[in-house]
N, C-alpha and C. Protein backbone atom coordinates (compact mmCIF):
# COMPACT_ATOMS: atom_id res chain seq x y z
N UNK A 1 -33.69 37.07 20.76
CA UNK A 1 -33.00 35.92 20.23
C UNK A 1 -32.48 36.28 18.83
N UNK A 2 -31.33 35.99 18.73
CA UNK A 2 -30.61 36.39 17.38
C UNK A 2 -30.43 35.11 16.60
N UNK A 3 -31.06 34.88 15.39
CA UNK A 3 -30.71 33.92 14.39
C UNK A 3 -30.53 34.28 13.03
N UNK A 4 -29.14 33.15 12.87
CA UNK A 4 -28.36 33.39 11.66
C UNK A 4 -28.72 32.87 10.60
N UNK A 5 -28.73 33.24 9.54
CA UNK A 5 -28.75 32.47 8.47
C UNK A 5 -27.59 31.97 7.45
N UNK A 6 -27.92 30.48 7.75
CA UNK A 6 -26.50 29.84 7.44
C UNK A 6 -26.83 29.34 6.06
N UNK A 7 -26.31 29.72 4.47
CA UNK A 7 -26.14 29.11 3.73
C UNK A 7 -26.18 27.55 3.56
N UNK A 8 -26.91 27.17 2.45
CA UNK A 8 -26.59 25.66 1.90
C UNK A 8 -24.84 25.86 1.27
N UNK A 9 -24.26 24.75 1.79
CA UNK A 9 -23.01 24.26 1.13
C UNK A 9 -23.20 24.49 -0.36
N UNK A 10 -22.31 25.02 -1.40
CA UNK A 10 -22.05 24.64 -2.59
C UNK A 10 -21.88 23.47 -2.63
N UNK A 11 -22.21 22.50 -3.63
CA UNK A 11 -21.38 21.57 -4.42
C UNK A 11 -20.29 22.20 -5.36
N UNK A 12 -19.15 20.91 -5.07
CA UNK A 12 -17.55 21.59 -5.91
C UNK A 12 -17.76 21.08 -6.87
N UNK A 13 -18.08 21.39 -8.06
CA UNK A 13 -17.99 20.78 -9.27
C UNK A 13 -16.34 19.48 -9.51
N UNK A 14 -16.57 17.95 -10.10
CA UNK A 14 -15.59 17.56 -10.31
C UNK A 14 -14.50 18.21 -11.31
N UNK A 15 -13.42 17.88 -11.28
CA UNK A 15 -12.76 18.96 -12.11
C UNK A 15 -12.70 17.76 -13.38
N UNK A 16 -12.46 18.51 -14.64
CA UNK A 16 -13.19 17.63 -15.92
C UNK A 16 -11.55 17.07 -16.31
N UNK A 17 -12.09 16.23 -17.21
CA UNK A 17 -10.55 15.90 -17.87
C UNK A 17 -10.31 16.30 -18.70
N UNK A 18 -8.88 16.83 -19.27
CA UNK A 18 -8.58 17.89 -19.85
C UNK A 18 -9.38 17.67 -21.39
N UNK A 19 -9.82 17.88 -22.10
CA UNK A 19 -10.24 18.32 -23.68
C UNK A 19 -9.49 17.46 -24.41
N UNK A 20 -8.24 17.93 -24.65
CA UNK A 20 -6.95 16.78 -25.14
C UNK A 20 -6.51 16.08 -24.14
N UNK A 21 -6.74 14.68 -24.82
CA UNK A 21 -5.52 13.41 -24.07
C UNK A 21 -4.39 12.92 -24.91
N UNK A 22 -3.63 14.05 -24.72
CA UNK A 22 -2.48 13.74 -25.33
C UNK A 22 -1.99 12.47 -24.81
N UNK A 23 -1.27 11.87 -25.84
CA UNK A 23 -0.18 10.53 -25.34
C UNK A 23 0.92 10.58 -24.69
N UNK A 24 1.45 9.57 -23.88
CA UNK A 24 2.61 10.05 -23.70
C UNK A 24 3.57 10.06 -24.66
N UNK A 25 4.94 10.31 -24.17
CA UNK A 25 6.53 10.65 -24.88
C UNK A 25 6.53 9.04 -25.97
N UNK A 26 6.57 8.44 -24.67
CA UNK A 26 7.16 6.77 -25.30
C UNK A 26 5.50 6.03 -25.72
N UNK A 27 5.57 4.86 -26.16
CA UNK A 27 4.73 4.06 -26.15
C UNK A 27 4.60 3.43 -24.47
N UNK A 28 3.28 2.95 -23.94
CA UNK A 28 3.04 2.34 -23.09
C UNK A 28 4.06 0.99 -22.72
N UNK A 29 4.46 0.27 -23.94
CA UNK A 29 5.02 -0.95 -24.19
C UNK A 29 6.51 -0.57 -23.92
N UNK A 30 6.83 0.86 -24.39
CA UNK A 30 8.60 1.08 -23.88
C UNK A 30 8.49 1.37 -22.74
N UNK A 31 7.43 1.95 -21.71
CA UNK A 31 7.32 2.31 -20.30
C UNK A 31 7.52 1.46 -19.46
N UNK A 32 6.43 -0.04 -20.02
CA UNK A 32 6.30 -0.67 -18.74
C UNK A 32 7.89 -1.35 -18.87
N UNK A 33 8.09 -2.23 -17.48
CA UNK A 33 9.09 -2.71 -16.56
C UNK A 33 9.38 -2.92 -15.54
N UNK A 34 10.70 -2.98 -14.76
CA UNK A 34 10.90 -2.80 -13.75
C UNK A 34 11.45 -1.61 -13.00
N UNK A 35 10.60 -1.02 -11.80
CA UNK A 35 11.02 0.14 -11.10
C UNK A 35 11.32 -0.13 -9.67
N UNK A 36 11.84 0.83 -8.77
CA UNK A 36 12.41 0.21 -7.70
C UNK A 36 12.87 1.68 -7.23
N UNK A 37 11.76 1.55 -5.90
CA UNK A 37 12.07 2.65 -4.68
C UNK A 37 13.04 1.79 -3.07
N UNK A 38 13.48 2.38 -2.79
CA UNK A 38 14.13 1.77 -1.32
C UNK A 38 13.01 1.10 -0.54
N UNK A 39 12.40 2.05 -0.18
CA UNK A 39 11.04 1.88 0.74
C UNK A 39 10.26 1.05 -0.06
N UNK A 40 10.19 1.36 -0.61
CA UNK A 40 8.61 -0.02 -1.44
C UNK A 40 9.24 -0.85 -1.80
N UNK A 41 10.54 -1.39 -2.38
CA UNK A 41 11.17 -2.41 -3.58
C UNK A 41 10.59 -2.63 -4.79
N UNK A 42 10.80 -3.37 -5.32
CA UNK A 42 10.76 -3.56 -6.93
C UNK A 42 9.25 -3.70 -7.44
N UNK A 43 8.45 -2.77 -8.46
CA UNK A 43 7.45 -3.54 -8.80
C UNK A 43 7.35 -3.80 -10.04
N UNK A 44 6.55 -4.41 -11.17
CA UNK A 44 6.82 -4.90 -12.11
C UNK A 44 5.28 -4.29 -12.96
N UNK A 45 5.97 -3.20 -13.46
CA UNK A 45 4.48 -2.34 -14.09
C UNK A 45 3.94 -2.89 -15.79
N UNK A 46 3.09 -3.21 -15.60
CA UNK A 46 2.92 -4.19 -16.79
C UNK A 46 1.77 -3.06 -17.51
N UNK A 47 1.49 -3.43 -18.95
CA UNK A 47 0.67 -2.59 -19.36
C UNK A 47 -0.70 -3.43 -19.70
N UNK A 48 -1.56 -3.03 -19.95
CA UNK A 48 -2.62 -3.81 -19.26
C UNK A 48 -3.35 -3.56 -20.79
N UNK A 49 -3.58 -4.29 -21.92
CA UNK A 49 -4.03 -4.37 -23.31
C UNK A 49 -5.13 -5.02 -23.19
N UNK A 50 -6.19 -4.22 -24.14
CA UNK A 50 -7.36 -4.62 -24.73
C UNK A 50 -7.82 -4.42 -25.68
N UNK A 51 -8.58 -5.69 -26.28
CA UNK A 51 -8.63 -6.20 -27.80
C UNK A 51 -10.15 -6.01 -28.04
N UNK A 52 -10.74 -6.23 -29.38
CA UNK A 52 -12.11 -6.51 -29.72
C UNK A 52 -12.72 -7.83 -28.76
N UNK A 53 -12.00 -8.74 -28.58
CA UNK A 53 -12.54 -9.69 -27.83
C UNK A 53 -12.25 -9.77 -26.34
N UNK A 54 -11.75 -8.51 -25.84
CA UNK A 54 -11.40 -8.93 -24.38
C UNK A 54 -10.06 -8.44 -24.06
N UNK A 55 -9.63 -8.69 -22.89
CA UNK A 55 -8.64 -8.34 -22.33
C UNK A 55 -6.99 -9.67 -22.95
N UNK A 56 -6.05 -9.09 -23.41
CA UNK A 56 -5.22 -10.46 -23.95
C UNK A 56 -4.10 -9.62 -23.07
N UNK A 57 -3.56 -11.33 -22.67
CA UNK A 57 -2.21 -10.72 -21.93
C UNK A 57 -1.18 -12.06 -22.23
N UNK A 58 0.18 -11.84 -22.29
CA UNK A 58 1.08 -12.87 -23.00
C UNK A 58 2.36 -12.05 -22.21
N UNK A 59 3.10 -12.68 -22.21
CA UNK A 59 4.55 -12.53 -21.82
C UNK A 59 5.18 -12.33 -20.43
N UNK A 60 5.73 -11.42 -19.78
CA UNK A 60 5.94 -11.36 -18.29
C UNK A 60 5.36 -11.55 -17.60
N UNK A 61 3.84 -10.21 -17.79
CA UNK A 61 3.08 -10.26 -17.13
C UNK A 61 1.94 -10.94 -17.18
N UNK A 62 1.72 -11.62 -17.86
CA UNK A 62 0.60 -12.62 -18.15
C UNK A 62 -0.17 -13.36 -17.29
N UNK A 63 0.28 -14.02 -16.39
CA UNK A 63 -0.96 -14.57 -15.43
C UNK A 63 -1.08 -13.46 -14.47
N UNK A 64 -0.53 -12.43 -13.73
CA UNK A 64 -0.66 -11.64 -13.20
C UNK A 64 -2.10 -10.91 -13.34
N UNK A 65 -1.46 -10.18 -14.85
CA UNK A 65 -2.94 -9.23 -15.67
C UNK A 65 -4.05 -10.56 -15.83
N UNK A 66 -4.19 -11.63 -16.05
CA UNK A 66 -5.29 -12.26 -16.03
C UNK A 66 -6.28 -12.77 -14.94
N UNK A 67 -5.11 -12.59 -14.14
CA UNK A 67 -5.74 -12.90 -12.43
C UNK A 67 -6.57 -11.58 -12.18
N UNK A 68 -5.87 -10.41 -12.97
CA UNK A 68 -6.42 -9.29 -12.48
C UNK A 68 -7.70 -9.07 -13.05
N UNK A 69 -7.85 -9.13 -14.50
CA UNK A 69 -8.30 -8.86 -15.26
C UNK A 69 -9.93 -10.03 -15.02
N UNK A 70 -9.63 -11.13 -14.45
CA UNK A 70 -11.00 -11.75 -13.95
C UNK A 70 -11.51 -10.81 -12.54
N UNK A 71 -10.64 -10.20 -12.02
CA UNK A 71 -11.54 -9.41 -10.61
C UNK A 71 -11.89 -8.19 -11.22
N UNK A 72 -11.39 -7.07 -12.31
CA UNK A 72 -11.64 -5.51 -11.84
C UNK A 72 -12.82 -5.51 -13.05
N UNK A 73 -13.26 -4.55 -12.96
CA UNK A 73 -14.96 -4.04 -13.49
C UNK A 73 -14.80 -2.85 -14.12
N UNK A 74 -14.31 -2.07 -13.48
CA UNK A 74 -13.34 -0.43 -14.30
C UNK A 74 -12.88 -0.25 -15.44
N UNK A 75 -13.01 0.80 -16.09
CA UNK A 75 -12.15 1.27 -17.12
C UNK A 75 -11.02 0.46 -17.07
N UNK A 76 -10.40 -0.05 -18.24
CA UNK A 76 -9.43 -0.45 -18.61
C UNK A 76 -8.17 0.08 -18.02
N UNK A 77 -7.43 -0.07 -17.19
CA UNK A 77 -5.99 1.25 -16.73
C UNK A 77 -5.22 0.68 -17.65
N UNK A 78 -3.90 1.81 -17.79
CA UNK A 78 -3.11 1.82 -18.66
C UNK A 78 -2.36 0.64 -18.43
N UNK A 79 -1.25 0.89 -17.13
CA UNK A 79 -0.82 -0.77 -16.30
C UNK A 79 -1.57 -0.72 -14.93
N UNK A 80 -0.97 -2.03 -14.57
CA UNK A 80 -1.03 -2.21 -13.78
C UNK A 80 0.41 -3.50 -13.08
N UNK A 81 0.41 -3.00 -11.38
CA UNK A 81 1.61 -3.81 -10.63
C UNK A 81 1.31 -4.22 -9.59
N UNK A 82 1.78 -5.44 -9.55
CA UNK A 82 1.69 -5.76 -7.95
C UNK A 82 2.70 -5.47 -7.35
N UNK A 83 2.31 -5.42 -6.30
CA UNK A 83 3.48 -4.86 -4.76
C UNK A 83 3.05 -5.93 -3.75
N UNK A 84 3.08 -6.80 -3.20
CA UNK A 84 2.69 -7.31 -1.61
C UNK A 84 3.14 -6.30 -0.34
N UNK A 85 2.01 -5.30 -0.57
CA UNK A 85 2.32 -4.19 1.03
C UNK A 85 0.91 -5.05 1.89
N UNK A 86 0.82 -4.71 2.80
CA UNK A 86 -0.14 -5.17 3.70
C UNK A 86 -0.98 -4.20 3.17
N UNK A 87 -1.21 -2.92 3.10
CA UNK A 87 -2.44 -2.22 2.88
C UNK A 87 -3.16 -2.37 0.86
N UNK A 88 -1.87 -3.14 0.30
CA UNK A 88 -2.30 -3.33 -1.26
C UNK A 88 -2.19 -4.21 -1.59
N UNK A 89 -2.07 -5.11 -2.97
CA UNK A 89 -1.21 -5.81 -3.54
C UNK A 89 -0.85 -5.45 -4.87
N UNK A 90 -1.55 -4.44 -5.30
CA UNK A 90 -1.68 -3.82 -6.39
C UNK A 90 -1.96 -2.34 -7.33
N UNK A 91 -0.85 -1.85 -7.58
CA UNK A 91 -0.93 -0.08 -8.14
C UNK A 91 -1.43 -0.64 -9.25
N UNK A 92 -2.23 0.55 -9.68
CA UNK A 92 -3.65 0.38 -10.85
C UNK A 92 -3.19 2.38 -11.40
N UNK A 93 -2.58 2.23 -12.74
CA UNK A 93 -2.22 3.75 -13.53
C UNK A 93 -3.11 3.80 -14.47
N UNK A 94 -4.05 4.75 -14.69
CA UNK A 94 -4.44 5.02 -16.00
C UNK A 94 -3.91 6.13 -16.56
N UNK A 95 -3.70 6.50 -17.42
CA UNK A 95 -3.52 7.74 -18.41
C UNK A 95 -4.77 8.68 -18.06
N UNK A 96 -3.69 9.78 -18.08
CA UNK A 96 -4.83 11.15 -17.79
C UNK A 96 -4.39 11.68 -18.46
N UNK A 97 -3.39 12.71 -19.14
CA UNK A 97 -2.73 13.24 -19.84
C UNK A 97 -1.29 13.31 -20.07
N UNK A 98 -0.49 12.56 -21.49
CA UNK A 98 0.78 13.39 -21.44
C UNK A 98 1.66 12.55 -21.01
N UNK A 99 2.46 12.65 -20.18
CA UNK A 99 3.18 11.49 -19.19
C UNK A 99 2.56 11.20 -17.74
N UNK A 100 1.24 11.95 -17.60
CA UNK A 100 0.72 11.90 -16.13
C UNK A 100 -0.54 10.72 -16.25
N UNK A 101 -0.24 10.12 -15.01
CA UNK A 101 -1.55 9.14 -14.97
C UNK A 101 -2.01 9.07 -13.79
N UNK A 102 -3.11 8.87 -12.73
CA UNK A 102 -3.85 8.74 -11.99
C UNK A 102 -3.21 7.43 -11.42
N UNK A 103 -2.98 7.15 -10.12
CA UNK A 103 -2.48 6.09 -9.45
C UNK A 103 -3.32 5.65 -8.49
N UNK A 104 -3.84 4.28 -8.40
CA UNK A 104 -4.54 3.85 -7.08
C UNK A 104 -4.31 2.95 -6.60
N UNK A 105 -4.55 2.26 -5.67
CA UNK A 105 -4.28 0.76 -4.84
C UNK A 105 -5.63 0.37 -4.65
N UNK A 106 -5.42 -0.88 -4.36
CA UNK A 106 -6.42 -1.94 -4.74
C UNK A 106 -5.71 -3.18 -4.02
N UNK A 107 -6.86 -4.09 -3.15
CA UNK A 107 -6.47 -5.75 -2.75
C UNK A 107 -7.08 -6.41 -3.57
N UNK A 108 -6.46 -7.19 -4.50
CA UNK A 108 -7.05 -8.22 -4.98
C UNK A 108 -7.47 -9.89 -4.18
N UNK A 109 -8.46 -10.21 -3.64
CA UNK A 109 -9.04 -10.98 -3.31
C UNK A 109 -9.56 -12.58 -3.51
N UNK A 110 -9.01 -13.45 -2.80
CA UNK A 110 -9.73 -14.47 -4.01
C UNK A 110 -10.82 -14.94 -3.95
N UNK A 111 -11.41 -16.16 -5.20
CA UNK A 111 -13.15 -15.68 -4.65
C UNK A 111 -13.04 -16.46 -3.22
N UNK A 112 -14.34 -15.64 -2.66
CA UNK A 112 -15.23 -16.19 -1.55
C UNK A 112 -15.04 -17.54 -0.89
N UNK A 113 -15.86 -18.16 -2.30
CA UNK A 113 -16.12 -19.70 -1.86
C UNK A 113 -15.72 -20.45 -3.05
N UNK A 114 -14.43 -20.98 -2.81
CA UNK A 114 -13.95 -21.87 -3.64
C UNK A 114 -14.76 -22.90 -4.07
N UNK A 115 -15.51 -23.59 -3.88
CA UNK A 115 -16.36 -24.35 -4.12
C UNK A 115 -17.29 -24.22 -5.16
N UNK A 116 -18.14 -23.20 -5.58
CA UNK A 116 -18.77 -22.66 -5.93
C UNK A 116 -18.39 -22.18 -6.99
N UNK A 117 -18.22 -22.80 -8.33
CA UNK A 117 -17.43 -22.31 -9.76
C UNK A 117 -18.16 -21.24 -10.47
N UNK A 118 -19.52 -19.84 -9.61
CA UNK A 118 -19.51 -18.82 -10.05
C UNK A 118 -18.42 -17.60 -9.10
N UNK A 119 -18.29 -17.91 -8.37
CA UNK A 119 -17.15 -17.41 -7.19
C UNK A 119 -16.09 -17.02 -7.90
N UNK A 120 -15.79 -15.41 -7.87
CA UNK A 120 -15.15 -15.03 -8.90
C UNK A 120 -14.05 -14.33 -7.61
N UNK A 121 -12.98 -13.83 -8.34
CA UNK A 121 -11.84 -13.15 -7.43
C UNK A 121 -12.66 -11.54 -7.44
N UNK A 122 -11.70 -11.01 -6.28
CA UNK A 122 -12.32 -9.53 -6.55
C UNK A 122 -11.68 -8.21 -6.17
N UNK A 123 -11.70 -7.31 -6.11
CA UNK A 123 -10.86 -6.37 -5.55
C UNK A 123 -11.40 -5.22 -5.08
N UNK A 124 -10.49 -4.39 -3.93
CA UNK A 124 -11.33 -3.58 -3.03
C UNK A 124 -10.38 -2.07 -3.14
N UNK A 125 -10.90 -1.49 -3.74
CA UNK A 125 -10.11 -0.47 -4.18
C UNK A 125 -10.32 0.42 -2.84
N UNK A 126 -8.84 1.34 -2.65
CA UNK A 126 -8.72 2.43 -1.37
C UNK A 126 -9.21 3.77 -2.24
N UNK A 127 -10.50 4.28 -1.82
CA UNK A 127 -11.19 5.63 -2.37
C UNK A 127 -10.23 6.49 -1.85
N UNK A 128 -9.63 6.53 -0.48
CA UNK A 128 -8.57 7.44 -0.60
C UNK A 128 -6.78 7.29 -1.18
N UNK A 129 -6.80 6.40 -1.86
CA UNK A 129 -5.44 5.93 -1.91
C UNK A 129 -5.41 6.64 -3.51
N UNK A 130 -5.24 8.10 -3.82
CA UNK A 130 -5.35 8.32 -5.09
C UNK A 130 -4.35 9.00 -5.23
N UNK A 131 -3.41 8.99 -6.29
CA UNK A 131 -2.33 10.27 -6.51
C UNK A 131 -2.13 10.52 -7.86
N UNK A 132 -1.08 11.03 -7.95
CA UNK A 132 -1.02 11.18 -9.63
C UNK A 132 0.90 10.57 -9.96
N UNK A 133 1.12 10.46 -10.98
CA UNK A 133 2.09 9.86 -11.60
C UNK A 133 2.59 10.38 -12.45
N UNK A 134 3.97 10.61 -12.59
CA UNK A 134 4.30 11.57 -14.24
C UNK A 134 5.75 10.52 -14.20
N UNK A 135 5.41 9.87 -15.65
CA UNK A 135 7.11 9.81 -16.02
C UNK A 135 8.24 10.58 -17.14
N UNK A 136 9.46 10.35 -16.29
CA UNK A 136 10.47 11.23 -16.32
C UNK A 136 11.37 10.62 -17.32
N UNK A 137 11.95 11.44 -18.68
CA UNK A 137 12.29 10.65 -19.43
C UNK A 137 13.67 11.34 -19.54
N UNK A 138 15.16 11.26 -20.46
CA UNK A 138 16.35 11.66 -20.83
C UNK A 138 16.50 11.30 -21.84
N UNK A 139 16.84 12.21 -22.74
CA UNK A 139 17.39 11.67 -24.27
C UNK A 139 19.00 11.12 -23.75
N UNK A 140 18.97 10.07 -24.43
CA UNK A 140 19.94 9.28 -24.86
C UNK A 140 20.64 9.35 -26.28
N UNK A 141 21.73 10.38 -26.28
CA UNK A 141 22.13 10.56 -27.89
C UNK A 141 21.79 10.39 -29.06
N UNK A 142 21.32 9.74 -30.35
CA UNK A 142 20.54 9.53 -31.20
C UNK A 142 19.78 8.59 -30.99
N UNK A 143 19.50 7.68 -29.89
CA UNK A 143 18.72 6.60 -29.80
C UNK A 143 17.27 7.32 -28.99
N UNK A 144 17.10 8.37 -28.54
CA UNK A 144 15.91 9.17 -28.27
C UNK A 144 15.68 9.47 -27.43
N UNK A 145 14.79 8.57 -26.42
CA UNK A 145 14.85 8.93 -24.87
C UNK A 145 14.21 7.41 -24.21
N UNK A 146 14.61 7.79 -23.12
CA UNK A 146 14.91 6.73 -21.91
C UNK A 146 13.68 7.04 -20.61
N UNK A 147 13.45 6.37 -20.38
CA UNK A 147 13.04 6.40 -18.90
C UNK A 147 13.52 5.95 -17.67
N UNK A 148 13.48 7.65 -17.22
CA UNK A 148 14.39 7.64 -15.99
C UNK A 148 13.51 6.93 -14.51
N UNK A 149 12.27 7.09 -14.15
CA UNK A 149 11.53 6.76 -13.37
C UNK A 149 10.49 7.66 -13.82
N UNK A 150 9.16 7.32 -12.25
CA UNK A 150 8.59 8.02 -12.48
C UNK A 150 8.21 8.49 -10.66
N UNK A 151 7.87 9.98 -10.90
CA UNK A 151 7.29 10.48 -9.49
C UNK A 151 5.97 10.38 -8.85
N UNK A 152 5.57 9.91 -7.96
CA UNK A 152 4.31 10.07 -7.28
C UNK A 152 3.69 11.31 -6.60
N UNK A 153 2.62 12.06 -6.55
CA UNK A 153 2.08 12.87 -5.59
C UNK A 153 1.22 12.47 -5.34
N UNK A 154 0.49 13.24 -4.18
CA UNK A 154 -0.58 13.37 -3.89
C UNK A 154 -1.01 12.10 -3.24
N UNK A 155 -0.38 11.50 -2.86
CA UNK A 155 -0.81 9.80 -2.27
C UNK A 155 -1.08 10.05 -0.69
N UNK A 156 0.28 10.82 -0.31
CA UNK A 156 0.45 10.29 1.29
C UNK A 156 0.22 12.06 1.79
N UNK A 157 0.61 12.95 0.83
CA UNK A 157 0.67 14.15 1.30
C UNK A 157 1.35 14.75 1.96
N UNK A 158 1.64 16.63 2.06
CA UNK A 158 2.64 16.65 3.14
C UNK A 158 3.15 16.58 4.11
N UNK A 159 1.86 16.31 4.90
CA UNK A 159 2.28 16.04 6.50
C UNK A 159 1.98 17.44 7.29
N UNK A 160 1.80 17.19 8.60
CA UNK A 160 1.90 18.43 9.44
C UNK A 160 2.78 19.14 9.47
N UNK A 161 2.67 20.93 8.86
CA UNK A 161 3.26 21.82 8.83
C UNK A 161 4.57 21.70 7.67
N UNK A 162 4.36 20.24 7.35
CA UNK A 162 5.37 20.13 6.39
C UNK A 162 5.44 20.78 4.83
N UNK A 163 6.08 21.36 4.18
CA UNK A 163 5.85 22.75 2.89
C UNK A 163 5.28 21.19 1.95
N UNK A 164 4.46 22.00 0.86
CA UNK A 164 4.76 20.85 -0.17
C UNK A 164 5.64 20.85 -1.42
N UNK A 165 6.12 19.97 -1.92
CA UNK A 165 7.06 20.38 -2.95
C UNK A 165 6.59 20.76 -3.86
N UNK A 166 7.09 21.77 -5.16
CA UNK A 166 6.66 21.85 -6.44
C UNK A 166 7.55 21.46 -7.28
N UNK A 167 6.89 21.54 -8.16
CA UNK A 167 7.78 20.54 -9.33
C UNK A 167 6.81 18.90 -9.89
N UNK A 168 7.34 18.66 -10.52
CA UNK A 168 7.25 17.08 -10.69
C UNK A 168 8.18 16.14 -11.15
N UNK A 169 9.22 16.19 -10.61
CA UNK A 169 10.45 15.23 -10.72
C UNK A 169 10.96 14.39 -9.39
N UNK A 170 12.38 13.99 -9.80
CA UNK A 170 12.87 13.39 -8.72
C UNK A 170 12.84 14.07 -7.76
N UNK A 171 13.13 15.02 -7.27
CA UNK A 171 13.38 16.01 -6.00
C UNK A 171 12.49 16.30 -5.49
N UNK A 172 10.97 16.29 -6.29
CA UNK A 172 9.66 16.86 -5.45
C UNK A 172 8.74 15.75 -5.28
N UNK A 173 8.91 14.31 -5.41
CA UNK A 173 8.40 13.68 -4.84
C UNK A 173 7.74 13.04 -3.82
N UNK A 174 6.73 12.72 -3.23
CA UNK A 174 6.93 11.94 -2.36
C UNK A 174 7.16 10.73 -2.78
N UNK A 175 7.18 10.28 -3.67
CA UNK A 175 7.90 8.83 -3.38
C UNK A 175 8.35 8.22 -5.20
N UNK A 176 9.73 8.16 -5.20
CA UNK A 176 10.25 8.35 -6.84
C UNK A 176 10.62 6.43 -6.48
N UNK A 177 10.00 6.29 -8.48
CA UNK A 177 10.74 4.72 -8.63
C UNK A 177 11.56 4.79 -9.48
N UNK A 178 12.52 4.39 -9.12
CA UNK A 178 13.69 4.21 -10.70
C UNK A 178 13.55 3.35 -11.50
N UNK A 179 13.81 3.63 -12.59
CA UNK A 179 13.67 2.67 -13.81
C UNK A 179 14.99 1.49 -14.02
N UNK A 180 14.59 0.06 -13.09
CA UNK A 180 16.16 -0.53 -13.32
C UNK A 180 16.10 -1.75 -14.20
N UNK A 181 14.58 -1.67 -15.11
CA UNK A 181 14.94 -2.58 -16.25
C UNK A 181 14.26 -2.79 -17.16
N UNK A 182 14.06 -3.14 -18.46
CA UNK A 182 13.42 -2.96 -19.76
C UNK A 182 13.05 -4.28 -20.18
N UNK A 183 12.33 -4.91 -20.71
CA UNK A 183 12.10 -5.70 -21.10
C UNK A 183 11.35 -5.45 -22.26
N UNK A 184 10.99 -6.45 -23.53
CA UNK A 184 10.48 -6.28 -24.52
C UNK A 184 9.30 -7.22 -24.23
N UNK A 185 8.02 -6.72 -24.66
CA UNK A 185 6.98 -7.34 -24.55
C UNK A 185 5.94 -7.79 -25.73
């Protein structure tokens, strides 16, 4: 009788976050807005601020981030948007480095049992719904730079036998939003 000896699995170490967290190009506040893919339509990326006393939100996005901001438990993300897809209602970006941020989905929920005034809203985040985000900026003659959109990876992946793109712009996306409006917040 011949027996093998089969190794214990390694553990993969998580990979760390980089040393420097650089900022991005623009301020958070010139980023957020409105973006708009064919396939998904318009979402409205708000930036998601916190104070000594709590989470404060005022202007566009304001009851949105507060609706949100009573369900999530997490690190603070940079913004956050709703979408009404059946599998979300809500992209959740934090800053990772630079112009790149970590992207996830999430259902926000309402509470349980209405009745019951500890019954809080809540949300169910997709452990696999993770990608990354970089936005794409253009100088605009002496006024500085602009944001052009931003690209997604790593969400849906390439598919069977399908190459994956490199790069991180419009062209190597899987799935690019354009930037079609600014607002001051």
């Amino acid at each position: 009788m011949l027996f093998l000896r089969i190794p214990k699995p390694q553990s993969v170490p998580e990979p760390s976050k980089p040393e420097k967290n650089n900022p991005p190009l623009m301020a958070l506040e010139d980023i957020a807005g409105i973006y708009f893919n064919p396939a998904y339509g318009s979402i409205s990326l708000c930036t998601y601020s916190v104070n000594i006393t709590g989470p404060t939100f005022d202007g566009r996005c304001g009851s949105m981030l507060s609706e949100f901001a009573e369900a999530w438990s997490g690190e603070p993300p940079s913004f956050v948007a709703t979408w009404e897809k059946y599998w979300s209602t809500h992209m959740i970006l934090q800053h990772s480095d630079g112009d790149r941020f970590t992207i996830r989905s999430g259902i926000l929920s309402p509470p349980p049992f209405l009745e019951d005034k500890k019954s809080k809203p809540f949300i169910v985040e997709f452990g696999g719904m993770k990608g990354s985000a970089k936005f794409i900026y253009s100088r605009v003659s002496h006024k500085g730079l602009k944001v052009d959109g931003f690209a997604v990876k790593g969400l849906w992946g390439a598919g069977l036998h399908a190459k994956q793109l490199d790069g991180e712009d419009k062209d190597s996306a899987e799935i690019w939003f354009d930037r079609v409006d600014y607002w001051a917040t």
